[in-house]
C-alpha atoms as a PDB file:
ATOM      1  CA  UNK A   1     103.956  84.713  63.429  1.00  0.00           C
ATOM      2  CA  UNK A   2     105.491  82.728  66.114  1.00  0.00           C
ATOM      3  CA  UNK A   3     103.535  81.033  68.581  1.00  0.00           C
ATOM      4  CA  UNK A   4     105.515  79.759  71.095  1.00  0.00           C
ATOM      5  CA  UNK A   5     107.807  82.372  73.134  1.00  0.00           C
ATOM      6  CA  UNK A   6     110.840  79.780  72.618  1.00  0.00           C
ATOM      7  CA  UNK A   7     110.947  81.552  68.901  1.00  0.00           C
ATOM      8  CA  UNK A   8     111.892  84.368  70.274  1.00  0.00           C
ATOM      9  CA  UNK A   9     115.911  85.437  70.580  1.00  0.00           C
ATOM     10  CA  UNK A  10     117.304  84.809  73.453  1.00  0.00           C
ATOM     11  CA  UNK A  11     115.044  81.897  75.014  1.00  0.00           C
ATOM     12  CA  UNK A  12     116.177  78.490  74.539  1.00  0.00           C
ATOM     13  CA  UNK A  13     113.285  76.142  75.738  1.00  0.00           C
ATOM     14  CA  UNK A  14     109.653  76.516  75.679  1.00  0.00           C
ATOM     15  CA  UNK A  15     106.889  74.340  77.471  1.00  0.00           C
ATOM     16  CA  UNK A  16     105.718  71.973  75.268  1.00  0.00           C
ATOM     17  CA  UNK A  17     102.954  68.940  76.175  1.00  0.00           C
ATOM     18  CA  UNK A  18     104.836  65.148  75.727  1.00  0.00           C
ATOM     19  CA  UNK A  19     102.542  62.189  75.085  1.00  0.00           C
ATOM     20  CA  UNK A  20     104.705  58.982  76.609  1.00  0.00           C
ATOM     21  CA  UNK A  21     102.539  56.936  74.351  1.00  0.00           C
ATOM     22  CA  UNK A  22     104.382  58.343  71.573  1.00  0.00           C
ATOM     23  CA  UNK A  23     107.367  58.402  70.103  1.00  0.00           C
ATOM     24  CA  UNK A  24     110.010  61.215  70.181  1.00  0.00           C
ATOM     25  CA  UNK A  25     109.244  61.799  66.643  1.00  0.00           C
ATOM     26  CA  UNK A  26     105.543  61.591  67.145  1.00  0.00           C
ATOM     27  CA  UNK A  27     105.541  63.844  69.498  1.00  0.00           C
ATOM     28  CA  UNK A  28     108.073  66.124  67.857  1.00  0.00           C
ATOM     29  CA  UNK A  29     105.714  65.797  64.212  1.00  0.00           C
ATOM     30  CA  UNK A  30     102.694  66.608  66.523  1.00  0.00           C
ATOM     31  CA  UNK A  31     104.092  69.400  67.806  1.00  0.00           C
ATOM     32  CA  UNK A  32     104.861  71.253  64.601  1.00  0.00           C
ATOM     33  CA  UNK A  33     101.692  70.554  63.017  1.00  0.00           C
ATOM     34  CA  UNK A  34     100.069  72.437  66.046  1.00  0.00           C
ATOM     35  CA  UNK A  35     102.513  75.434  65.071  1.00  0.00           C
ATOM     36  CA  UNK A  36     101.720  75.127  61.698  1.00  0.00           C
ATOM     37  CA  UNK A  37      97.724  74.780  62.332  1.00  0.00           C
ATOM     38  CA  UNK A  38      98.241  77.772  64.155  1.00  0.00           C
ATOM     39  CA  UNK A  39     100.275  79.995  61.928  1.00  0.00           C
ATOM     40  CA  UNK A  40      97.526  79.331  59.211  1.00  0.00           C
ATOM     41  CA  UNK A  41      95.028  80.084  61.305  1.00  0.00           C
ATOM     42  CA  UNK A  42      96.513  83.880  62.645  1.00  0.00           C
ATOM     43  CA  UNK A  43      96.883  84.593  58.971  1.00  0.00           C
ATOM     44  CA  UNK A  44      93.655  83.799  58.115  1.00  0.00           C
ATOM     45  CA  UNK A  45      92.469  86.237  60.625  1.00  0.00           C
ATOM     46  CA  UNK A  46      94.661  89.048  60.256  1.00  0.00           C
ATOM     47  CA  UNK A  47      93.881  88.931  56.449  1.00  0.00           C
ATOM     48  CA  UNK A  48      89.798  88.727  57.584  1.00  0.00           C
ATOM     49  CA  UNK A  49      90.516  91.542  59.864  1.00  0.00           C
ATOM     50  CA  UNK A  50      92.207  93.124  57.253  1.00  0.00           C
ATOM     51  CA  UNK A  51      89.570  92.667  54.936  1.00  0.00           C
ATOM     52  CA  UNK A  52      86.288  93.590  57.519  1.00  0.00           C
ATOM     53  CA  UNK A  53      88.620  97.266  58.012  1.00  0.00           C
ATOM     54  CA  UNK A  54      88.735  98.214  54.052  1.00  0.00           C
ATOM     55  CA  UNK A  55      84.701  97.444  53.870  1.00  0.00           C
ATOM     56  CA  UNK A  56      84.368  99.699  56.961  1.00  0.00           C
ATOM     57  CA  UNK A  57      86.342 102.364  55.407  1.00  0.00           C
ATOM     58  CA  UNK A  58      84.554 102.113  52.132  1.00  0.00           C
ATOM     59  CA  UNK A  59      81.476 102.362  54.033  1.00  0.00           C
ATOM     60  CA  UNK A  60      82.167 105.430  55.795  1.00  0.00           C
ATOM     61  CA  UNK A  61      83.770 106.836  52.398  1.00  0.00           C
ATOM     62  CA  UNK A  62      80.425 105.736  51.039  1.00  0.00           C
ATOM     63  CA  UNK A  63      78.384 107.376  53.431  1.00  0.00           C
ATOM     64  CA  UNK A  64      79.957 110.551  53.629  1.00  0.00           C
ATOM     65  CA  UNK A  65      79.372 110.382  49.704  1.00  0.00           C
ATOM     66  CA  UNK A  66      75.736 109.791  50.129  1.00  0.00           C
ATOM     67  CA  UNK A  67      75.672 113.142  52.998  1.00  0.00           C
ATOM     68  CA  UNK A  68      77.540 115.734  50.698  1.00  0.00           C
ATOM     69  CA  UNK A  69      78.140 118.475  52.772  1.00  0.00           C
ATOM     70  CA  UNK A  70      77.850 121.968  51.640  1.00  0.00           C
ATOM     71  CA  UNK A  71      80.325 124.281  52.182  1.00  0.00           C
ATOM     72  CA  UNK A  72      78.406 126.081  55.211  1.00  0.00           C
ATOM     73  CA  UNK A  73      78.343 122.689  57.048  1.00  0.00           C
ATOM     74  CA  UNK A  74      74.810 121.733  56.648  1.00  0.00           C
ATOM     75  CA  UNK A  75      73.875 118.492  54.402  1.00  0.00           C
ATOM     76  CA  UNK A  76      73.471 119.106  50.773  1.00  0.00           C
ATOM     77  CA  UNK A  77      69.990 116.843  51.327  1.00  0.00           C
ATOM     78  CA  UNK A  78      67.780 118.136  53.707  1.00  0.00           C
ATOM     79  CA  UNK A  79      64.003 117.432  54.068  1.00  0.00           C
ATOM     80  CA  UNK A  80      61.779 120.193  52.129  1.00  0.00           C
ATOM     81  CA  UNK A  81      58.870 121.008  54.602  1.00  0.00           C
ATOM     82  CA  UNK A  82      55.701 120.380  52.286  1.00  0.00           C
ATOM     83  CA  UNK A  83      53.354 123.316  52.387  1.00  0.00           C
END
């Protein structure tokens, strides 16, 4: 993924913070391990997202195991009244 809109076509120059205390290629080495940090870090939730979805739908595949619906559309396991 890109993170700053300057990766995108057609825009030349993006914002970008300068420290004067540092050199051009301080600043430039800086920058792109900020990218980079970031990059990793939108993977890392898009595969956690990822992830938390396919436990969701095995939980609802799960459940909807566990209700086993008849065919008349009342639940296979009901409570049996006791007397």
């Amino acid at each position: 993924m890109k993170c700053c809109p300057c990766m995108d076509v057609g825009m030349a120059a993006c914002m970008v913070t300068v420290d004067l205390s540092l050199s051009a290629f301080a600043n430039a080495a800086l920058h792109h391990q900020t990218r980079k940090k970031h990059d990793v870090k939108q993977a890392k939730t898009l595969a956690a997202n990822e992830a938390a979805l396919k436990a969701a739908e095995r939980k609802v595949e799960t459940a909807l195991q566990q209700a086993s619906w008849a065919g008349d559309g009342k639940l296979g396991r009901e409570c049996q009244a006791g007397w």
